[in-house]
PDB file of N, CA and C in Angstrom:
ATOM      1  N   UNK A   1     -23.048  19.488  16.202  1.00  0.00           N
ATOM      2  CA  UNK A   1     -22.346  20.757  16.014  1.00  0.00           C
ATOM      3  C   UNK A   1     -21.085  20.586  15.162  1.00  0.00           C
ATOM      4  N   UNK A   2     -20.065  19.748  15.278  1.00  0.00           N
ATOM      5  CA  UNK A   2     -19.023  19.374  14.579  1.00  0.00           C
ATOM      6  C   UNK A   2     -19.337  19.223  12.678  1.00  0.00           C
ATOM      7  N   UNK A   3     -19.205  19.291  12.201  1.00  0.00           N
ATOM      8  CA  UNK A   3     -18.883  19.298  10.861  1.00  0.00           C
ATOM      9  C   UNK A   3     -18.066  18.991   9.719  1.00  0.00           C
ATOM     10  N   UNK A   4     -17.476  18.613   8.834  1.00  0.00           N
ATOM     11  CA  UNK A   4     -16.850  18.175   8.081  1.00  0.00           C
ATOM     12  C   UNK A   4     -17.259  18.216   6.581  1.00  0.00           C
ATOM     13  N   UNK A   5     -17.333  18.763   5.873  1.00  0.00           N
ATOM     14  CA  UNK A   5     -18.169  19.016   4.518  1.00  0.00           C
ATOM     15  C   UNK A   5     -17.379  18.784   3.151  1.00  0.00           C
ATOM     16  N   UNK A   6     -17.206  17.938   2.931  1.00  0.00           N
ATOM     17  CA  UNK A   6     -16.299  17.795   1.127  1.00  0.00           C
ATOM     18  C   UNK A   6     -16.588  18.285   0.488  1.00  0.00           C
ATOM     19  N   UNK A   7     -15.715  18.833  -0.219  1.00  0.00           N
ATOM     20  CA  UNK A   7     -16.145  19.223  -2.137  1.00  0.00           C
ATOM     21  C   UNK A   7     -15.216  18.899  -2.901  1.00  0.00           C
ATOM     22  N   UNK A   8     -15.338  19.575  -4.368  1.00  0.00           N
ATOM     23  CA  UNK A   8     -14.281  19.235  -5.243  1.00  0.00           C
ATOM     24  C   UNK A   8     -13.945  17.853  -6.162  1.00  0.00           C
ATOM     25  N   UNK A   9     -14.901  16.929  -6.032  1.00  0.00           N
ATOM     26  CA  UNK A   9     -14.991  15.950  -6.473  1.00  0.00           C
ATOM     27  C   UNK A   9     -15.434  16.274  -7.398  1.00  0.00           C
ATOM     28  N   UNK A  10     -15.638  14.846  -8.591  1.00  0.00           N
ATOM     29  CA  UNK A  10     -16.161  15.255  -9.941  1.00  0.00           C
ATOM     30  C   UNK A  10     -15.372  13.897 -11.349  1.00  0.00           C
ATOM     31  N   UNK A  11     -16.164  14.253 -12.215  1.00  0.00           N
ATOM     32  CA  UNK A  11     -15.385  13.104 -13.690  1.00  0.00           C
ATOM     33  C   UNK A  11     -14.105  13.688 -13.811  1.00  0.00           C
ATOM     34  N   UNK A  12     -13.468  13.092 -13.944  1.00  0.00           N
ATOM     35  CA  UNK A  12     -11.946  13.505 -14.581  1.00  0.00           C
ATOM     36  C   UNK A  12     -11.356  12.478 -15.237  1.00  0.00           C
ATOM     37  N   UNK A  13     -10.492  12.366 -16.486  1.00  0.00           N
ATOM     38  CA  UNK A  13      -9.692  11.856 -17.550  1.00  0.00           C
ATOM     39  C   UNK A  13      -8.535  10.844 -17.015  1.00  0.00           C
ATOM     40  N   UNK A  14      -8.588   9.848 -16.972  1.00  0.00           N
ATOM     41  CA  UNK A  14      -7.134   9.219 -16.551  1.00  0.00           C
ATOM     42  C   UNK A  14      -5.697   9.849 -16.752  1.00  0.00           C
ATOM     43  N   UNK A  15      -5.283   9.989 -15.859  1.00  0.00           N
ATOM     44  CA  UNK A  15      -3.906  10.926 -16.005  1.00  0.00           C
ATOM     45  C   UNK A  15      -4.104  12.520 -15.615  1.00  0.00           C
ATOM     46  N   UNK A  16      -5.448  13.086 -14.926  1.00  0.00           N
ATOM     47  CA  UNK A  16      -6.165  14.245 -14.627  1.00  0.00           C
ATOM     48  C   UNK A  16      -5.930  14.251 -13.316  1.00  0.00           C
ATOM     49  N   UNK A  17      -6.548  15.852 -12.821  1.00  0.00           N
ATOM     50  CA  UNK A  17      -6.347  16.513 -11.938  1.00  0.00           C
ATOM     51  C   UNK A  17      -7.306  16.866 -11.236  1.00  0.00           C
ATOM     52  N   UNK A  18      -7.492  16.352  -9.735  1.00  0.00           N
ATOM     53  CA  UNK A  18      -8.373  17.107  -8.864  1.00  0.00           C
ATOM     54  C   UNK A  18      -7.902  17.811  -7.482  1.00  0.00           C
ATOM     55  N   UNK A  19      -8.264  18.427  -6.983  1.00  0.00           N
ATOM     56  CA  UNK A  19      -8.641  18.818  -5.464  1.00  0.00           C
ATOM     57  C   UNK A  19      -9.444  18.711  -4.808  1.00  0.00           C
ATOM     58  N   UNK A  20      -9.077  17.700  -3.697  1.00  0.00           N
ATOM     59  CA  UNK A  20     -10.652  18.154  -2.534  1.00  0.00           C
ATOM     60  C   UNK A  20      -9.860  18.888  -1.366  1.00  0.00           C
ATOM     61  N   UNK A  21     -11.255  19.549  -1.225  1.00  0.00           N
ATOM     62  CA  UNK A  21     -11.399  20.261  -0.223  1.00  0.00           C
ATOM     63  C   UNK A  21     -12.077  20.042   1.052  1.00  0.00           C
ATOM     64  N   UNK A  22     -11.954  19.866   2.734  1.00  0.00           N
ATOM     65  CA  UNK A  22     -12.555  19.515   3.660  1.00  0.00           C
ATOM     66  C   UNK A  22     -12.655  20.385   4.452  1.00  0.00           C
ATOM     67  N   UNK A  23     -13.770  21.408   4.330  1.00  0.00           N
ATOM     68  CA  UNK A  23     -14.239  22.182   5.667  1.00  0.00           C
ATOM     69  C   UNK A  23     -14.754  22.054   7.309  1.00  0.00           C
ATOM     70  N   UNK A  24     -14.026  22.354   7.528  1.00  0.00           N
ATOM     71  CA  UNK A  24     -14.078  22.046   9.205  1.00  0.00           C
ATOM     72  C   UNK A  24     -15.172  23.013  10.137  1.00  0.00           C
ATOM     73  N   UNK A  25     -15.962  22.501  10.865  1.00  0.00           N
ATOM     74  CA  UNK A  25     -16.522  23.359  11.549  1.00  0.00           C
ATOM     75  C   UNK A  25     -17.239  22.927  13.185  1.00  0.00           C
ATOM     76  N   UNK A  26     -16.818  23.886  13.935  1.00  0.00           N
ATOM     77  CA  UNK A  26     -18.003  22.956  15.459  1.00  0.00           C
ATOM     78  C   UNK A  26     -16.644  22.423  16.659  1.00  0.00           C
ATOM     79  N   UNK A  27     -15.610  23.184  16.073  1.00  0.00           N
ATOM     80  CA  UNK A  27     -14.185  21.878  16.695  1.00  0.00           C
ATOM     81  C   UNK A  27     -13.173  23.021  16.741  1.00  0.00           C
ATOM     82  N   UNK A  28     -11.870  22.874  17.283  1.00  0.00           N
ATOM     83  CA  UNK A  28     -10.894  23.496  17.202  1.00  0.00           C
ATOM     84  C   UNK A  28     -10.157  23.006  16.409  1.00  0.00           C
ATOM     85  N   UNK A  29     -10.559  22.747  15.111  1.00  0.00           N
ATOM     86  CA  UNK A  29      -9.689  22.437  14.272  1.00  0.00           C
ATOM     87  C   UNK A  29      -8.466  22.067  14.280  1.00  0.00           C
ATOM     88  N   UNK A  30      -7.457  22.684  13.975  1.00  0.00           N
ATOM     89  CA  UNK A  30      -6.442  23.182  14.217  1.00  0.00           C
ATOM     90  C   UNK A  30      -5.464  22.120  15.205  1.00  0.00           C
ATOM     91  N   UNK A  31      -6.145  21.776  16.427  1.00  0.00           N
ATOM     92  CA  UNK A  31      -5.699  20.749  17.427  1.00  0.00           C
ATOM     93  C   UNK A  31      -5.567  19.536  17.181  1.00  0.00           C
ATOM     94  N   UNK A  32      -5.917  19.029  16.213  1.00  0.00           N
ATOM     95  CA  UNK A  32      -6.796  17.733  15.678  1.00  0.00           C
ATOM     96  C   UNK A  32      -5.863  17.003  14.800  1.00  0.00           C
ATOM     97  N   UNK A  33      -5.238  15.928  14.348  1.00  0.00           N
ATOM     98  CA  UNK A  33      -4.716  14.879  13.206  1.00  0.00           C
ATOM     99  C   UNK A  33      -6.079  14.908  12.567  1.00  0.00           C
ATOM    100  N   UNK A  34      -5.877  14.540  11.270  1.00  0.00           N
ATOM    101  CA  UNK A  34      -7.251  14.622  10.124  1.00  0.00           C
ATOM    102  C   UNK A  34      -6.657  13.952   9.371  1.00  0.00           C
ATOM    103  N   UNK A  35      -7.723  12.848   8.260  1.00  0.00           N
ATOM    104  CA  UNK A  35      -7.537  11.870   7.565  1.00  0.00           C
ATOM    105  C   UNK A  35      -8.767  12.270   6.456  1.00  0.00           C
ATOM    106  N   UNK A  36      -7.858  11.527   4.994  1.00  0.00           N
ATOM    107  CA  UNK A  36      -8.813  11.355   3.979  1.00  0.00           C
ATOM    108  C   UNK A  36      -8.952   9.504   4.216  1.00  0.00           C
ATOM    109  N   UNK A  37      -9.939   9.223   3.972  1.00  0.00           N
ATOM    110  CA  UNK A  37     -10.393   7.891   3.689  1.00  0.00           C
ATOM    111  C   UNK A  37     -11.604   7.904   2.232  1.00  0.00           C
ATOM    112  N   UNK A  38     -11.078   6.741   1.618  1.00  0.00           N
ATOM    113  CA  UNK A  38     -11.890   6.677   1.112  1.00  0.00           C
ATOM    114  C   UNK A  38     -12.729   5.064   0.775  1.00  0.00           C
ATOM    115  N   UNK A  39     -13.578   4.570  -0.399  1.00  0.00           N
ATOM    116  CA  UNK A  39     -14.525   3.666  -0.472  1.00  0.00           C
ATOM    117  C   UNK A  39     -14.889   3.836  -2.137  1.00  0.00           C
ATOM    118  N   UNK A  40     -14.009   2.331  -2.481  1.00  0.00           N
ATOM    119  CA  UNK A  40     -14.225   2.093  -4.197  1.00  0.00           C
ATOM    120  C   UNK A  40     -15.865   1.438  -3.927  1.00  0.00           C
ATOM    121  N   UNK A  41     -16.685   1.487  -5.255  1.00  0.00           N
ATOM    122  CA  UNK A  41     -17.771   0.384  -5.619  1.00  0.00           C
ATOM    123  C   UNK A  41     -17.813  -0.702  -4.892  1.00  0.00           C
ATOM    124  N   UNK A  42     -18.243  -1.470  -4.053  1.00  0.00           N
ATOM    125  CA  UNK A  42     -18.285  -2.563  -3.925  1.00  0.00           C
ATOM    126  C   UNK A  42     -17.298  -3.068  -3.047  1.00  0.00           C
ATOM    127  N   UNK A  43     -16.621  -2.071  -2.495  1.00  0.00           N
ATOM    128  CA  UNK A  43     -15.452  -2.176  -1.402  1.00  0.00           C
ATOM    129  C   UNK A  43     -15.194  -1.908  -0.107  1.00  0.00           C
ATOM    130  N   UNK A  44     -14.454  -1.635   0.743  1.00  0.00           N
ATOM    131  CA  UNK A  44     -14.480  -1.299   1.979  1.00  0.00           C
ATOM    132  C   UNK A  44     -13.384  -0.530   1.753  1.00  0.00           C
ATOM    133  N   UNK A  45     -13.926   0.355   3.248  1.00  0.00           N
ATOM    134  CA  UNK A  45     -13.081   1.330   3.427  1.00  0.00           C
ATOM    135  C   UNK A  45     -11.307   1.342   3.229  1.00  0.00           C
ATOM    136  N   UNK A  46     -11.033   2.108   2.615  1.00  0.00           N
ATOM    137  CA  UNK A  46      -9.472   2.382   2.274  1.00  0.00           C
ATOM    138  C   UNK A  46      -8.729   3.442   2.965  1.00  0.00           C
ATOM    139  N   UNK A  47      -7.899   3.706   3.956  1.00  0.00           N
ATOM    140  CA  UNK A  47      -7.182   5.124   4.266  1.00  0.00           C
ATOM    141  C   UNK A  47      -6.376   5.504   3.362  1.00  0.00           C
ATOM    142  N   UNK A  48      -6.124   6.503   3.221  1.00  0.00           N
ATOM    143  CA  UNK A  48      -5.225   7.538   2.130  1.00  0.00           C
ATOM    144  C   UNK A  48      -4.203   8.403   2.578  1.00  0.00           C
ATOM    145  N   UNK A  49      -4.940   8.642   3.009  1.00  0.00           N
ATOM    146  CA  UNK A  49      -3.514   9.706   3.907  1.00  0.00           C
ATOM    147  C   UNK A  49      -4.136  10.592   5.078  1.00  0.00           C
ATOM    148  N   UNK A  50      -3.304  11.072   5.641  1.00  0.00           N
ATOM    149  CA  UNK A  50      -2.853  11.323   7.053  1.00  0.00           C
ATOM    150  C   UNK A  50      -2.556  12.474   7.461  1.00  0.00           C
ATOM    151  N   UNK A  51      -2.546  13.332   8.263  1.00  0.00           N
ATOM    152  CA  UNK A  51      -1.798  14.861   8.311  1.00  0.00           C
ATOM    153  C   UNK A  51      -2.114  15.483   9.990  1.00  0.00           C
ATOM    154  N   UNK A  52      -0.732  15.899  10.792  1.00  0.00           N
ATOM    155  CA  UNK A  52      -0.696  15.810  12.298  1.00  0.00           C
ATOM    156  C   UNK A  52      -1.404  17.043  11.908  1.00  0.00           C
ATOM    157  N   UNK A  53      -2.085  18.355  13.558  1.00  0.00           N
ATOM    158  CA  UNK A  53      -2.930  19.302  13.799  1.00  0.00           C
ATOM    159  C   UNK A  53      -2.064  20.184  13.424  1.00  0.00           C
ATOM    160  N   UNK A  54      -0.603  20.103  13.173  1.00  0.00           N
ATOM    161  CA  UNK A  54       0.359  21.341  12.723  1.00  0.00           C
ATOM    162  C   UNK A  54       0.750  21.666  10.922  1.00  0.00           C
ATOM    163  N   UNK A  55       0.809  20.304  10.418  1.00  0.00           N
ATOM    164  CA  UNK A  55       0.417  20.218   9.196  1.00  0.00           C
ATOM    165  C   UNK A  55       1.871  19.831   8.754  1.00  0.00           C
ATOM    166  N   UNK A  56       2.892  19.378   9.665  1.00  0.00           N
ATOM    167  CA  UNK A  56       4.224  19.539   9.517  1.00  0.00           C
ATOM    168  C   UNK A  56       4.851  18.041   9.272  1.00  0.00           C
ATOM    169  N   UNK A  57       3.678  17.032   9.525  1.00  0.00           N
ATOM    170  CA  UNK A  57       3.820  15.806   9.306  1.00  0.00           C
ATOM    171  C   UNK A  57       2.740  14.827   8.433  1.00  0.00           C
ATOM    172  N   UNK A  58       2.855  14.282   7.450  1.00  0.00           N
ATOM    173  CA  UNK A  58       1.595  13.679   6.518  1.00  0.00           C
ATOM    174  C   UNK A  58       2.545  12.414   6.117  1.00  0.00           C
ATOM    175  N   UNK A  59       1.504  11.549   6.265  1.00  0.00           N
ATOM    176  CA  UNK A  59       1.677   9.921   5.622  1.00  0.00           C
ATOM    177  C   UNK A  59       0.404   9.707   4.436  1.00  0.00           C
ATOM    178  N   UNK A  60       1.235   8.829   3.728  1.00  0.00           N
ATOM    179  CA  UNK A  60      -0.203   8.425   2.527  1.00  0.00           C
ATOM    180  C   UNK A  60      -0.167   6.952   2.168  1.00  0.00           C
ATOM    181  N   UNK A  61      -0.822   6.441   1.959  1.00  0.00           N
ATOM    182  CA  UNK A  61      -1.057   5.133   1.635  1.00  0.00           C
ATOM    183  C   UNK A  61      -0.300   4.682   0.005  1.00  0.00           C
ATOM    184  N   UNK A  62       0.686   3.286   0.041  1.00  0.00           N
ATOM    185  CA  UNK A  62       1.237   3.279  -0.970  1.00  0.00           C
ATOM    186  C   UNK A  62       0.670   3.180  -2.515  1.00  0.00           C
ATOM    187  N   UNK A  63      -0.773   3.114  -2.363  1.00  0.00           N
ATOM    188  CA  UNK A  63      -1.499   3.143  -3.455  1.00  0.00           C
ATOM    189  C   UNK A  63      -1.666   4.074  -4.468  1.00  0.00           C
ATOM    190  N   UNK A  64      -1.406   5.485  -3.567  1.00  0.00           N
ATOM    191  CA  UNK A  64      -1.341   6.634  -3.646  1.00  0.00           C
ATOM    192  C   UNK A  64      -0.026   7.637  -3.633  1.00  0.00           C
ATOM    193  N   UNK A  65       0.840   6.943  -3.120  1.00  0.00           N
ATOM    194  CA  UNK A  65       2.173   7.886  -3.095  1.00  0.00           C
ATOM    195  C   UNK A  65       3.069   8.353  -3.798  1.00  0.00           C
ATOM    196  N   UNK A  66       3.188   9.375  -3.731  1.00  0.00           N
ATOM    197  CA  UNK A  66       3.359  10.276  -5.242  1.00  0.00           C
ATOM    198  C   UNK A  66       3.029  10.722  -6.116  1.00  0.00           C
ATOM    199  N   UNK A  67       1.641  10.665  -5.854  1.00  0.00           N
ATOM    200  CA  UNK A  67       0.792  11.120  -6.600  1.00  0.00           C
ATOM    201  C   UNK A  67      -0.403  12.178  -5.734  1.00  0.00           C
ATOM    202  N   UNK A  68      -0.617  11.866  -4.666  1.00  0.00           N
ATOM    203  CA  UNK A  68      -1.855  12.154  -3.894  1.00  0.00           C
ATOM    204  C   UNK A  68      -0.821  13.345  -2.891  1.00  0.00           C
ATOM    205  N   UNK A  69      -1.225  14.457  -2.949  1.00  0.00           N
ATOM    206  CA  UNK A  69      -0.698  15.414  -1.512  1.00  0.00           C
ATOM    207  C   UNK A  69      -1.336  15.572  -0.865  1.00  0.00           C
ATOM    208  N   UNK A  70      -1.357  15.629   0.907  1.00  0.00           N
ATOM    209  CA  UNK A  70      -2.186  16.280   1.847  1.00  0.00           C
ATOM    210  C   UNK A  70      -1.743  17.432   2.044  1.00  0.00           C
ATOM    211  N   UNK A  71      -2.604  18.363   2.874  1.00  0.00           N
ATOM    212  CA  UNK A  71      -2.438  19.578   3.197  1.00  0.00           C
ATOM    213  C   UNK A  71      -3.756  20.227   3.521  1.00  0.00           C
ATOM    214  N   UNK A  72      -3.278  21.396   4.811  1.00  0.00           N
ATOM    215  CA  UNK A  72      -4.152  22.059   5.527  1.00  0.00           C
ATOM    216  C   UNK A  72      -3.591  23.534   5.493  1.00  0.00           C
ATOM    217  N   UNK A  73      -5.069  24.307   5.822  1.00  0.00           N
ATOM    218  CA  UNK A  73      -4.310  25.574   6.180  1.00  0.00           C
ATOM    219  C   UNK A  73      -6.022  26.123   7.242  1.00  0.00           C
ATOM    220  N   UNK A  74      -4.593  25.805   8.822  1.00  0.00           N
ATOM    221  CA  UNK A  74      -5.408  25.840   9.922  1.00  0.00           C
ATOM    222  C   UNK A  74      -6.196  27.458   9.876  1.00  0.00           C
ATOM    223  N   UNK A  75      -5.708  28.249   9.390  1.00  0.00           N
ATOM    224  CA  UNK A  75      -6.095  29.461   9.503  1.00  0.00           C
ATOM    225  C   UNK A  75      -7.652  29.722   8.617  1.00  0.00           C
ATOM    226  N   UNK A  76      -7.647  28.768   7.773  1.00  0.00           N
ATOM    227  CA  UNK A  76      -9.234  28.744   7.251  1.00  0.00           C
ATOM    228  C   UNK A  76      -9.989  27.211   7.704  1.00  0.00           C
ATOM    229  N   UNK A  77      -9.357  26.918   8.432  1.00  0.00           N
ATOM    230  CA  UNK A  77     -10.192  25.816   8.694  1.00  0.00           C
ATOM    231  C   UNK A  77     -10.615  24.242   8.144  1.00  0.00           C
ATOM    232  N   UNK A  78      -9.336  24.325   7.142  1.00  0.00           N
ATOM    233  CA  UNK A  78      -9.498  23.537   5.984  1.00  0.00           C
ATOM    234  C   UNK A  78      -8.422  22.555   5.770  1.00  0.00           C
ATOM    235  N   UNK A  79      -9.126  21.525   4.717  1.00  0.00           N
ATOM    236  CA  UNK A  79      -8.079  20.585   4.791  1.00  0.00           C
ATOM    237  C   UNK A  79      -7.919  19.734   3.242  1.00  0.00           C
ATOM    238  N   UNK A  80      -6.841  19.392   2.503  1.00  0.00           N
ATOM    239  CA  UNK A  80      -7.040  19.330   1.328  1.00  0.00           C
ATOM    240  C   UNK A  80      -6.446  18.045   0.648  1.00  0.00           C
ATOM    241  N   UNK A  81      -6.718  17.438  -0.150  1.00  0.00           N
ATOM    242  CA  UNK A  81      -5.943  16.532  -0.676  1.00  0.00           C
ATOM    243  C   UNK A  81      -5.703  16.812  -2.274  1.00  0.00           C
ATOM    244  N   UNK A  82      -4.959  17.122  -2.757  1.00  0.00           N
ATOM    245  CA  UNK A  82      -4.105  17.301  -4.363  1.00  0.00           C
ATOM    246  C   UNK A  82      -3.781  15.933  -4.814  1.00  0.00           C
ATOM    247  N   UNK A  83      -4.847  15.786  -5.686  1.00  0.00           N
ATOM    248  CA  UNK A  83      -4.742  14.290  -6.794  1.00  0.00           C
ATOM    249  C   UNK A  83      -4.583  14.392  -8.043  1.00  0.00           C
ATOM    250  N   UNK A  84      -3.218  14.031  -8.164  1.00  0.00           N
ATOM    251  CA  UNK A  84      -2.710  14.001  -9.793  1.00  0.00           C
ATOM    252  C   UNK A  84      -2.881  12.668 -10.511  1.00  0.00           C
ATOM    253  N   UNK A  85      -2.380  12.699 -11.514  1.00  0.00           N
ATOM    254  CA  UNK A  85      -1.828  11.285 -12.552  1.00  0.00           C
ATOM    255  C   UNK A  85      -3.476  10.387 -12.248  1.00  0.00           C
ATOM    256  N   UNK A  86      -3.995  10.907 -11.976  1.00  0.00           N
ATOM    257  CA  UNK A  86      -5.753   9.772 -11.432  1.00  0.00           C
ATOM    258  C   UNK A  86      -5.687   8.853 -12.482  1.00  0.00           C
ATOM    259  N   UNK A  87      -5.987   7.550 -11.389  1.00  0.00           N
ATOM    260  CA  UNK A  87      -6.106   6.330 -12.451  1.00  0.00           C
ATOM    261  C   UNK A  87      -7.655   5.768 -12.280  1.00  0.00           C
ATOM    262  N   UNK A  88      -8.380   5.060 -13.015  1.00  0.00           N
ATOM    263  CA  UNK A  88      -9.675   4.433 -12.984  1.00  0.00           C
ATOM    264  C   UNK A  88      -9.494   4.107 -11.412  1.00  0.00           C
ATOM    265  N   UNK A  89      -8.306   3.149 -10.521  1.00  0.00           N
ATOM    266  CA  UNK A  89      -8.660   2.366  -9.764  1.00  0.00           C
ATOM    267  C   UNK A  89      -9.071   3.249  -8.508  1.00  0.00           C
ATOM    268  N   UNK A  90      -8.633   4.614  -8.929  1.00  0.00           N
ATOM    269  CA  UNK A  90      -8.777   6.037  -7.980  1.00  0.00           C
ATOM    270  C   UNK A  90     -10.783   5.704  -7.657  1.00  0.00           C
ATOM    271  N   UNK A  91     -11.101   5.866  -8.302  1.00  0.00           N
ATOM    272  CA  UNK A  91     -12.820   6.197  -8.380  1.00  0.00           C
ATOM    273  C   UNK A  91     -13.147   5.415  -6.964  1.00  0.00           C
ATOM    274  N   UNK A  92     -13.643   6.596  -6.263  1.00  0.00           N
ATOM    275  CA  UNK A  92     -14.671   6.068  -5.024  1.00  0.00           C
ATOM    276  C   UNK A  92     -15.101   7.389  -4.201  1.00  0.00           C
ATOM    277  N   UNK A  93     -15.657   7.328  -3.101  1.00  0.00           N
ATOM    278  CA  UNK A  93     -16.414   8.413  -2.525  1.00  0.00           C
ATOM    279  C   UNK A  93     -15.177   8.842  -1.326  1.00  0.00           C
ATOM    280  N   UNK A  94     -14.946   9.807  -1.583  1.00  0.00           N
ATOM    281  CA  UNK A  94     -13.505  10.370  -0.756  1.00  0.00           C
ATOM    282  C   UNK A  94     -14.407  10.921   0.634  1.00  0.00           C
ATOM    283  N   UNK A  95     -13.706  10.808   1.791  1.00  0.00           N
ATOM    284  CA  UNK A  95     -14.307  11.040   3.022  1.00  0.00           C
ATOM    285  C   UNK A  95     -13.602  11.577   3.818  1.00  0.00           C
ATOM    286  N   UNK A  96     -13.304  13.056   4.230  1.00  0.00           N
ATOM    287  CA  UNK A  96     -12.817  13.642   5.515  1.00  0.00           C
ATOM    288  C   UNK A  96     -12.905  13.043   6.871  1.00  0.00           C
ATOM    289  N   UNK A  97     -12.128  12.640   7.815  1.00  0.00           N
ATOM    290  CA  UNK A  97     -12.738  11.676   8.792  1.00  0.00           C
ATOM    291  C   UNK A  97     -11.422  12.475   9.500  1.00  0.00           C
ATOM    292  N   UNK A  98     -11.857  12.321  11.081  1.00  0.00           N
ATOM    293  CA  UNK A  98     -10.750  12.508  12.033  1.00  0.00           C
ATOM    294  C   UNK A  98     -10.746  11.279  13.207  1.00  0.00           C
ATOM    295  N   UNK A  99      -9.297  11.082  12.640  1.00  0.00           N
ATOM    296  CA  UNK A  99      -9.040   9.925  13.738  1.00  0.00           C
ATOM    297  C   UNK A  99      -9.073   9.853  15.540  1.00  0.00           C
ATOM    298  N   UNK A 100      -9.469   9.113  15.800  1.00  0.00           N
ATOM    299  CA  UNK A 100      -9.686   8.892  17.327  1.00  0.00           C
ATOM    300  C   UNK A 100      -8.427   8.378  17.962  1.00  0.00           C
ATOM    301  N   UNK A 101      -8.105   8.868  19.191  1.00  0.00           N
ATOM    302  CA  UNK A 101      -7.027   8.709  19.855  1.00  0.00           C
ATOM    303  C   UNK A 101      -6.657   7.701  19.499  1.00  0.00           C
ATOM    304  N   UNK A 102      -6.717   6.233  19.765  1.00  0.00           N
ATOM    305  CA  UNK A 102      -6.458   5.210  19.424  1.00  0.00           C
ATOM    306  C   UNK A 102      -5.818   4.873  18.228  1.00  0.00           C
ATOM    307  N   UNK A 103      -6.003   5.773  17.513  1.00  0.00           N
ATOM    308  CA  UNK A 103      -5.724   5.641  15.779  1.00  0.00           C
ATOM    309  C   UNK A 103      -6.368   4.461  14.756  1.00  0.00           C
ATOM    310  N   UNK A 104      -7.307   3.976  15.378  1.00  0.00           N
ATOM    311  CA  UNK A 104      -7.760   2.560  15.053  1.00  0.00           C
ATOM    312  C   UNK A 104      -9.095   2.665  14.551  1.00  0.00           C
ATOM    313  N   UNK A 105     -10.147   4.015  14.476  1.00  0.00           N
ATOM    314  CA  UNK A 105     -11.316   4.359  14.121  1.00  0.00           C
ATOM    315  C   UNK A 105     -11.118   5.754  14.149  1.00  0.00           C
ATOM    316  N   UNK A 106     -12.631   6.420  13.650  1.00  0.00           N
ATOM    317  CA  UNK A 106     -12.816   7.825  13.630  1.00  0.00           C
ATOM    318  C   UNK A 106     -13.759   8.311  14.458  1.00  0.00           C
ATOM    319  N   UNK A 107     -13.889   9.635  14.766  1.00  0.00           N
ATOM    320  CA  UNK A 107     -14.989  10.303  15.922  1.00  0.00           C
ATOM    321  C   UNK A 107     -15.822  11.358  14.813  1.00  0.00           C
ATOM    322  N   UNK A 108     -15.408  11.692  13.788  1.00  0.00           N
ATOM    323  CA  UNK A 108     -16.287  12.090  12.587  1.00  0.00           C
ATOM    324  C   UNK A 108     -15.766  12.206  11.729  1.00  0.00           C
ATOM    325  N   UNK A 109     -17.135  12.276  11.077  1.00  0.00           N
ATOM    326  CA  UNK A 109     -16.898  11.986   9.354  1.00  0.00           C
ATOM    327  C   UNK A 109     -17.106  13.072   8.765  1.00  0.00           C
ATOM    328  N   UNK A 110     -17.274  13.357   7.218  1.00  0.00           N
ATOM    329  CA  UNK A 110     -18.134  14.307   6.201  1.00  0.00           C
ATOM    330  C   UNK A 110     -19.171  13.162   5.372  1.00  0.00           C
ATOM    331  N   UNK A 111     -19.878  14.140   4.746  1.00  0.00           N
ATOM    332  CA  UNK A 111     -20.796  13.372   3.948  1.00  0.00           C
ATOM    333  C   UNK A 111     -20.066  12.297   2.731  1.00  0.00           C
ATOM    334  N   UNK A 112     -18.884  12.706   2.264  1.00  0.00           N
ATOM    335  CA  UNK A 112     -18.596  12.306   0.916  1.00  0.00           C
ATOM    336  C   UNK A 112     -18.529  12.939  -0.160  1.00  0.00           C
ATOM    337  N   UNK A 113     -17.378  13.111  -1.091  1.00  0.00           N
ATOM    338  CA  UNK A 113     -17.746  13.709  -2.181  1.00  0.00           C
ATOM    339  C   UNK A 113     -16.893  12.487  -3.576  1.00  0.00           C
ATOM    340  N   UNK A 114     -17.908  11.881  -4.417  1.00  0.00           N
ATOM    341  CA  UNK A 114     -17.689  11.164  -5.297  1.00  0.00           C
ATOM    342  C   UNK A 114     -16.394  11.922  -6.590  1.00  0.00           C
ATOM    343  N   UNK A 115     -15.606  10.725  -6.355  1.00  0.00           N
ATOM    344  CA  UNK A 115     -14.489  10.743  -7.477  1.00  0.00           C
ATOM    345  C   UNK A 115     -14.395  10.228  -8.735  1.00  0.00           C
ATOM    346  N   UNK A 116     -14.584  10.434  -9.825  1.00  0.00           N
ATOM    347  CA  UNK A 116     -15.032   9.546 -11.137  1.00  0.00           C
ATOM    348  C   UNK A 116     -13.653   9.484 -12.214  1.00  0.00           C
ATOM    349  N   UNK A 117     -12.933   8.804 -12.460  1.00  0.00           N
ATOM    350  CA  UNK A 117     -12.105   8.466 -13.251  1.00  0.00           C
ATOM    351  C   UNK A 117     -12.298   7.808 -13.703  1.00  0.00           C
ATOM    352  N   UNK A 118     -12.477   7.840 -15.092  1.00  0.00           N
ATOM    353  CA  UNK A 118     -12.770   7.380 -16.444  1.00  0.00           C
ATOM    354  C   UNK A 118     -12.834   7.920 -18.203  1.00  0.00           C
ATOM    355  N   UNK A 119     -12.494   6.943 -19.181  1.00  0.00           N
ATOM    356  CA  UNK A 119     -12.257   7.709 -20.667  1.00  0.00           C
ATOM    357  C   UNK A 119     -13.788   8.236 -20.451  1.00  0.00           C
TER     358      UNK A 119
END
C-alpha cells in the first residue's frame, strides 16, 4: 500500500538544472523524516540529503552542499530535491527512501528515477 514514486530525472548539461519530485502515497506522510539517496554506476549507495516531517529542518551531504535543496510540501504529499550547478560526478539513479527509526536503514523506497550529466 505505501508508495513512493520519482520523477523528474533526465540528460542535463554540466552546470544544468533539475528537479525531482517524490510522491507519497499509502502513509501519513506528513509525520515522517524523508531522504533522497542515491547510487552512481558501479557504486553503492550514497545519502544526499535529509528533511524532518515539518520541513523546518534539512541536512545534505557535503558532496552536494550548496548546490542540491530539499523540500516538501506536506499538503500535496510531496517531496523534492532542487539540483543546480550538476556535475558529471552527479549521474546516478536518485531514490526517495524514508528512514527508519534507528536512522541507520530505510522502511521504503521508490523505484528510481535516473540522473544523466553529461556534454
Amino acid at each position: 500500500e505505501v508508495q513512493l514514486v520519482e520523477s523528474g530525472g533526465g540528460l542535463v548539461q554540466p552546470g544544468g538544472s533539475l528537479r525531482l519530485s517524490c510522491a507519497a502515497s499509502g502513509f501519513t506522510f506528513s509525520t515522517y523524516d524523508m531522504s533522497w539517496v542515491r547510487q552512481a554506476p558501479g557504486k553503492g549507495l550514497e545519502w544526499v540529503s535529509g528533511i524532518n516531517s515539518g520541513g523546518g529542518s534539512t541536512s545534505h551531504a557535503d558532496s552536494v552542499k550548496g548546490r542540491f535543496t530539499i523540500s516538501r510540501d506536506n499538503a500535496k504529499n510531496t517531496m523534492y530535491l532542487q539540483m543546480n550547478s550538476l556535475k558529471p560526478e552527479d549521474t546516478a539513479v536518485y531514490y526517495c527512501a524514508k528512514p527508519n527509526i534507528g536512522r541507520d536503514s530505510y522502511d521504503y523506497w521508490g523505484q528510481g528515477t535516473q540522473v544523466t550529466v553529461s556534454s
